[in-house]
C-alpha atoms as a PDB file:
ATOM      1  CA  UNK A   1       0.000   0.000   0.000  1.00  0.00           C
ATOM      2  CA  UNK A   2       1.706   3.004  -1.042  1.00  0.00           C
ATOM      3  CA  UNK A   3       1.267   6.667   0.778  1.00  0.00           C
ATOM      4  CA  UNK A   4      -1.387   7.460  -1.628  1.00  0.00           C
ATOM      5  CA  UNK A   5      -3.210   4.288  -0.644  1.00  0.00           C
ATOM      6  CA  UNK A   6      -4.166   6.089   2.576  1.00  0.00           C
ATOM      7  CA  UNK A   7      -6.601   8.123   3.920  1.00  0.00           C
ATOM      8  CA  UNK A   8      -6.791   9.791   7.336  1.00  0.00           C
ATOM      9  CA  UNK A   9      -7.046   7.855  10.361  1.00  0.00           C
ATOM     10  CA  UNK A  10     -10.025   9.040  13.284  1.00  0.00           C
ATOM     11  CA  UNK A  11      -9.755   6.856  16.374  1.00  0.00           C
ATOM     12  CA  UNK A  12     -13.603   7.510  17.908  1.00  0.00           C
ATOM     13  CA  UNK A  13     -14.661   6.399  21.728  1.00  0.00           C
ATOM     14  CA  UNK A  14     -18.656   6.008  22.228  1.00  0.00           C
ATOM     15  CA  UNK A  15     -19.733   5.805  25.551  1.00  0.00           C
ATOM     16  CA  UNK A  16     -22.505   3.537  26.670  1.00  0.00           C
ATOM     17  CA  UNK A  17     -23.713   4.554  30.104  1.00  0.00           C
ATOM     18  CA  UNK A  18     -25.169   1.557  32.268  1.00  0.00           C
ATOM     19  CA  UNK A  19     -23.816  -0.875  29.565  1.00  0.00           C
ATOM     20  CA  UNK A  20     -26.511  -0.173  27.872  1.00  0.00           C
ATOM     21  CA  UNK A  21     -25.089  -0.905  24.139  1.00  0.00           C
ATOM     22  CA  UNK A  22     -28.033  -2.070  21.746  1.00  0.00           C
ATOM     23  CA  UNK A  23     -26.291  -2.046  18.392  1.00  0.00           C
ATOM     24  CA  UNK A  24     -28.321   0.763  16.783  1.00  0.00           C
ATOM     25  CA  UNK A  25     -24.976   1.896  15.313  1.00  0.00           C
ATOM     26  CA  UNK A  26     -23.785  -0.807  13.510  1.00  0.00           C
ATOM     27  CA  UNK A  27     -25.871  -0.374  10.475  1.00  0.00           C
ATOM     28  CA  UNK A  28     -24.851   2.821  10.112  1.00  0.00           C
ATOM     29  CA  UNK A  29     -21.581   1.507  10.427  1.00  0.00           C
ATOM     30  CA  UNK A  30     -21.931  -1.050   8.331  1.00  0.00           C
ATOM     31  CA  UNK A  31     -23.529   1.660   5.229  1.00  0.00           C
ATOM     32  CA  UNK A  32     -20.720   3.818   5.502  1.00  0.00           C
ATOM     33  CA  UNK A  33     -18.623   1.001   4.940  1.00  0.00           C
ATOM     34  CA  UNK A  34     -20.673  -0.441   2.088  1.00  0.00           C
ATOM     35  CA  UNK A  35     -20.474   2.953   0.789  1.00  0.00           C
ATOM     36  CA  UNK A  36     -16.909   3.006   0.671  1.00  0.00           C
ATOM     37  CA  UNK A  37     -16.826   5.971   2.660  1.00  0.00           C
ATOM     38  CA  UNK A  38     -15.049   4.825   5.426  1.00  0.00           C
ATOM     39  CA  UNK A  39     -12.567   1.606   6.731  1.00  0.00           C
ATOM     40  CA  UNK A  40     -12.709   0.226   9.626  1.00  0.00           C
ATOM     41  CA  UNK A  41      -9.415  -0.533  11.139  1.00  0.00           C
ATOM     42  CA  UNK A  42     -10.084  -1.695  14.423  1.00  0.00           C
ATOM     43  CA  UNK A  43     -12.748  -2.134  17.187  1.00  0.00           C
ATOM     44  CA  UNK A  44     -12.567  -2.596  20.533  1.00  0.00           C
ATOM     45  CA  UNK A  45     -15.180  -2.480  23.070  1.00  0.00           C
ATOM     46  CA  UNK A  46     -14.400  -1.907  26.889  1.00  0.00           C
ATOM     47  CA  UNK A  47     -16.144  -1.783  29.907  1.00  0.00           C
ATOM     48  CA  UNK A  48     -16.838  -1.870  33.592  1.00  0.00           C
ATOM     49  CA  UNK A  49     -18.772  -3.589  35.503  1.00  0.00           C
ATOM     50  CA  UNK A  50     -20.667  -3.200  38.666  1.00  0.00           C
ATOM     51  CA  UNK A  51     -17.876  -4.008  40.898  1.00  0.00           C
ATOM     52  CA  UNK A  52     -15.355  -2.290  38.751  1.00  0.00           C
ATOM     53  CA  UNK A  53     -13.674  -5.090  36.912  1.00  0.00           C
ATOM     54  CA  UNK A  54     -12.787  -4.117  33.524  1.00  0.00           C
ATOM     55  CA  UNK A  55     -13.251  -6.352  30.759  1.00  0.00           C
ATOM     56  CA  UNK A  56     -13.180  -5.630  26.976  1.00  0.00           C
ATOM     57  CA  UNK A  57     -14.643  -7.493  23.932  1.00  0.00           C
ATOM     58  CA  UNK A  58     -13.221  -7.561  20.046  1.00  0.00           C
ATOM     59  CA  UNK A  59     -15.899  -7.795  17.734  1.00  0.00           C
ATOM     60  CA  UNK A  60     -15.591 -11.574  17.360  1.00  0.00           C
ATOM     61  CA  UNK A  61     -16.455 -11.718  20.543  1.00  0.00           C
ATOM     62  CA  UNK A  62     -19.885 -10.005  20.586  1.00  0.00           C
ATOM     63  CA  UNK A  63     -22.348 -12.419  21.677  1.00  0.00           C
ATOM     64  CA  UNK A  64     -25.294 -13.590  19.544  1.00  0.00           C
ATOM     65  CA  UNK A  65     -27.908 -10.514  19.242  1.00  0.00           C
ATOM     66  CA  UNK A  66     -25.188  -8.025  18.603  1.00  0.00           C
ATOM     67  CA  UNK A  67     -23.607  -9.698  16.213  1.00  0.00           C
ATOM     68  CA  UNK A  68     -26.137  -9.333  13.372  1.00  0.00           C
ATOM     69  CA  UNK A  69     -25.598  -5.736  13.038  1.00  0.00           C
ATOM     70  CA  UNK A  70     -22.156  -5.798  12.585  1.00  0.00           C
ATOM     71  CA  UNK A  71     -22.506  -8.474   9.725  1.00  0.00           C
ATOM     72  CA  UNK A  72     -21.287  -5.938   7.035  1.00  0.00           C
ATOM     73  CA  UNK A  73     -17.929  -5.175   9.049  1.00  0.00           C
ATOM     74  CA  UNK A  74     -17.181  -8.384  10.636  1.00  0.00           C
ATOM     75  CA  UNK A  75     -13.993 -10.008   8.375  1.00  0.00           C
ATOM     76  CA  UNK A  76     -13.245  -6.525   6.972  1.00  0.00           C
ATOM     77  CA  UNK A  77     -11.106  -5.366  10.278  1.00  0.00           C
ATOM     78  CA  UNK A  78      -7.508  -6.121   9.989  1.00  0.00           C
ATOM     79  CA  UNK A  79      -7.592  -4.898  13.920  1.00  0.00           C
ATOM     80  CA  UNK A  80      -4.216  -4.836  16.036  1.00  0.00           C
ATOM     81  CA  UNK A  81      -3.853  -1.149  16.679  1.00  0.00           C
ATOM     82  CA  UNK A  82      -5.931  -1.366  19.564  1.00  0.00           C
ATOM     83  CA  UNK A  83      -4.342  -3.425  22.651  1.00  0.00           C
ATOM     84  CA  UNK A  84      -4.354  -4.025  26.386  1.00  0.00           C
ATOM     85  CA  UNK A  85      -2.803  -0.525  26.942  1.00  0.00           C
ATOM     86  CA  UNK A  86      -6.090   0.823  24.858  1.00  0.00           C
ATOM     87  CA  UNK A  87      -8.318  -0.503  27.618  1.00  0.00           C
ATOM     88  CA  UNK A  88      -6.772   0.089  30.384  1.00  0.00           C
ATOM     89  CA  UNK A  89      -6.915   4.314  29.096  1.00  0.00           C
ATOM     90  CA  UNK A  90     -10.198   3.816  28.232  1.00  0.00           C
ATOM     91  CA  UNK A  91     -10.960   1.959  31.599  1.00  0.00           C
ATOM     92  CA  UNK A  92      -9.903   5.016  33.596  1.00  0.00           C
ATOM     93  CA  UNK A  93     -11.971   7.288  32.677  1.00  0.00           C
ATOM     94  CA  UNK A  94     -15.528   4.911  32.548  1.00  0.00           C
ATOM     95  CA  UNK A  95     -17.820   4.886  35.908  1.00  0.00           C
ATOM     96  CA  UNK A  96     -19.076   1.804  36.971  1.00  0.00           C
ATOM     97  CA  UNK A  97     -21.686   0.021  35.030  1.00  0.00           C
ATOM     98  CA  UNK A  98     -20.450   1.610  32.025  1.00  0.00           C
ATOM     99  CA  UNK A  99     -18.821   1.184  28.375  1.00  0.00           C
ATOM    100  CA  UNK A 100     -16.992   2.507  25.502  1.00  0.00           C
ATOM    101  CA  UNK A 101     -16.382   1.611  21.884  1.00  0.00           C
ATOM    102  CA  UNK A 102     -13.165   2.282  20.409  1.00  0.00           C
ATOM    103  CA  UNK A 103     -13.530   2.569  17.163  1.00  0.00           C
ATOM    104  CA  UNK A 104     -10.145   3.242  14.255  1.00  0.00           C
ATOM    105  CA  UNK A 105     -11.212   4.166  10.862  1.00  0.00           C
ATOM    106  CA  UNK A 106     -10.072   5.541   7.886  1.00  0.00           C
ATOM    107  CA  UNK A 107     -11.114   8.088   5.501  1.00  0.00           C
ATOM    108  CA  UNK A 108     -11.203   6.057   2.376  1.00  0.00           C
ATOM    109  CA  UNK A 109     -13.252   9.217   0.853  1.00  0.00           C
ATOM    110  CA  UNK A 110     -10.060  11.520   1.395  1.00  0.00           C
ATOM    111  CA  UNK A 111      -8.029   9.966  -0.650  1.00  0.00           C
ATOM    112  CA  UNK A 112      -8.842  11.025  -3.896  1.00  0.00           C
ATOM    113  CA  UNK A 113      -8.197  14.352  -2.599  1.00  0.00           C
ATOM    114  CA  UNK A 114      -5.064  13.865  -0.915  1.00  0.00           C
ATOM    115  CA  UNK A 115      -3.767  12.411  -4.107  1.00  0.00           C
ATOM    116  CA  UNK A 116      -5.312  15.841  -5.825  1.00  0.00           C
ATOM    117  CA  UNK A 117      -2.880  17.856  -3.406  1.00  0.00           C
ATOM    118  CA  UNK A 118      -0.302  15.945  -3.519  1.00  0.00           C
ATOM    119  CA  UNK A 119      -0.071  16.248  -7.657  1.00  0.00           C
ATOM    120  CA  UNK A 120      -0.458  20.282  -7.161  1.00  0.00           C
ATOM    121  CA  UNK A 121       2.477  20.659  -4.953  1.00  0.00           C
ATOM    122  CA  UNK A 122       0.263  20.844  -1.765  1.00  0.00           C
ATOM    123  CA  UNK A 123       0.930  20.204   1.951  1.00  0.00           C
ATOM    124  CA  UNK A 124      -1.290  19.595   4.274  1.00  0.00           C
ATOM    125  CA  UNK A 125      -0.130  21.552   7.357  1.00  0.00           C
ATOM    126  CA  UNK A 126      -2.702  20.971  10.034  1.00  0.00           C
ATOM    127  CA  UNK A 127      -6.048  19.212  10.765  1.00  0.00           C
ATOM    128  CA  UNK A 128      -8.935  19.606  13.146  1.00  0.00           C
ATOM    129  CA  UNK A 129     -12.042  17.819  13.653  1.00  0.00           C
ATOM    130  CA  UNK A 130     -14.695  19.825  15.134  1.00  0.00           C
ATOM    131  CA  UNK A 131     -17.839  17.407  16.896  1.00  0.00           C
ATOM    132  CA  UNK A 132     -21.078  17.101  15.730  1.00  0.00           C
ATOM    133  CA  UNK A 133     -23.052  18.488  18.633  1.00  0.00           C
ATOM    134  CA  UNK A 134     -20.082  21.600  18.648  1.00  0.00           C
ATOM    135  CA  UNK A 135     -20.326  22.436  14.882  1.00  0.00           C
ATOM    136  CA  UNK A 136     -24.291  22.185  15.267  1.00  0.00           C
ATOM    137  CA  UNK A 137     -24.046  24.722  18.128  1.00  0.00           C
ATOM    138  CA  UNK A 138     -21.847  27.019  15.948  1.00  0.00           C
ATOM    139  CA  UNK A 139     -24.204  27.079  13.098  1.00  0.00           C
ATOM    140  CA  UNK A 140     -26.915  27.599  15.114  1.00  0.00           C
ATOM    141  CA  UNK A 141     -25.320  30.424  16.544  1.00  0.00           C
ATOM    142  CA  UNK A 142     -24.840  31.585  13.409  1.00  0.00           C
ATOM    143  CA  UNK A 143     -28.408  31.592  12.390  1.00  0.00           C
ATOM    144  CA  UNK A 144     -29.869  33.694  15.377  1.00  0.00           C
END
């Protein structure tokens, strides 16, 4: 895969208060995927129980009615960027009775773009990802 092959790399965490995860995501997941806009690279979900034992789950490892929704990712993540030292960050900052999804994926959209820049002589010098809910509250702002 050469440098062109590439596209920007977001590492998203999701957290699921109360452990309350009930897949709604993963067909979203899944279309972006199918729509090539998006790879995923790795997932990785960790959590804590009531006691505060920490535990954490690969998606091969989701039991049977989770699985389902993650049917159009499943076999597509080469994983290993996500290890041990992953959950035990992730684990510090969940309450009890919680969880989080790590998720690694890549751009696949950008690419074409990158490649674009890259023949004019471009460099990209920074990058910033503004959230949803932050972005919604500056447009909003923008409109009153």
């Amino acid at each position: 895969m050469g440098s062109t092959d590439v596209g920007p790399l977001d590492v998203l965490m999701v957290r699921f208060p109360g452990n309350q995860f009930k897949g709604e995501i993963a067909p979203a997941l899944g279309e972006l995927v199918a729509n090539g806009l998006i790879r995923v690279i790795d997932l990785l979900f960790v959590y804590k129980d009531e006691t505060g034992a920490v535990g954490s789950l690969e998606l091969a490892d989701l039991g049977a009615d989770l699985e389902p929704g993650f049917v159009d990712v499943d076999g597509q993540i080469p994983g290993g960027l996500l290890d041990e030292e992953d959950v035990a960050e992730a684990a510090e900052g969940l309450d009890t009775n919680s969880s989080v999804a790590i998720l690694v994926v890549e751009n696949i959209w950008a690419i074409p773009f990158i490649q674009s820049m890259r023949n004019a002589g471009a460099e990209m010098v920074d990058y910033a990802r503004i959230p949803a809910d932050v972005a919604q509250q500056a447009l909003d702002g923008l409109s009153a």
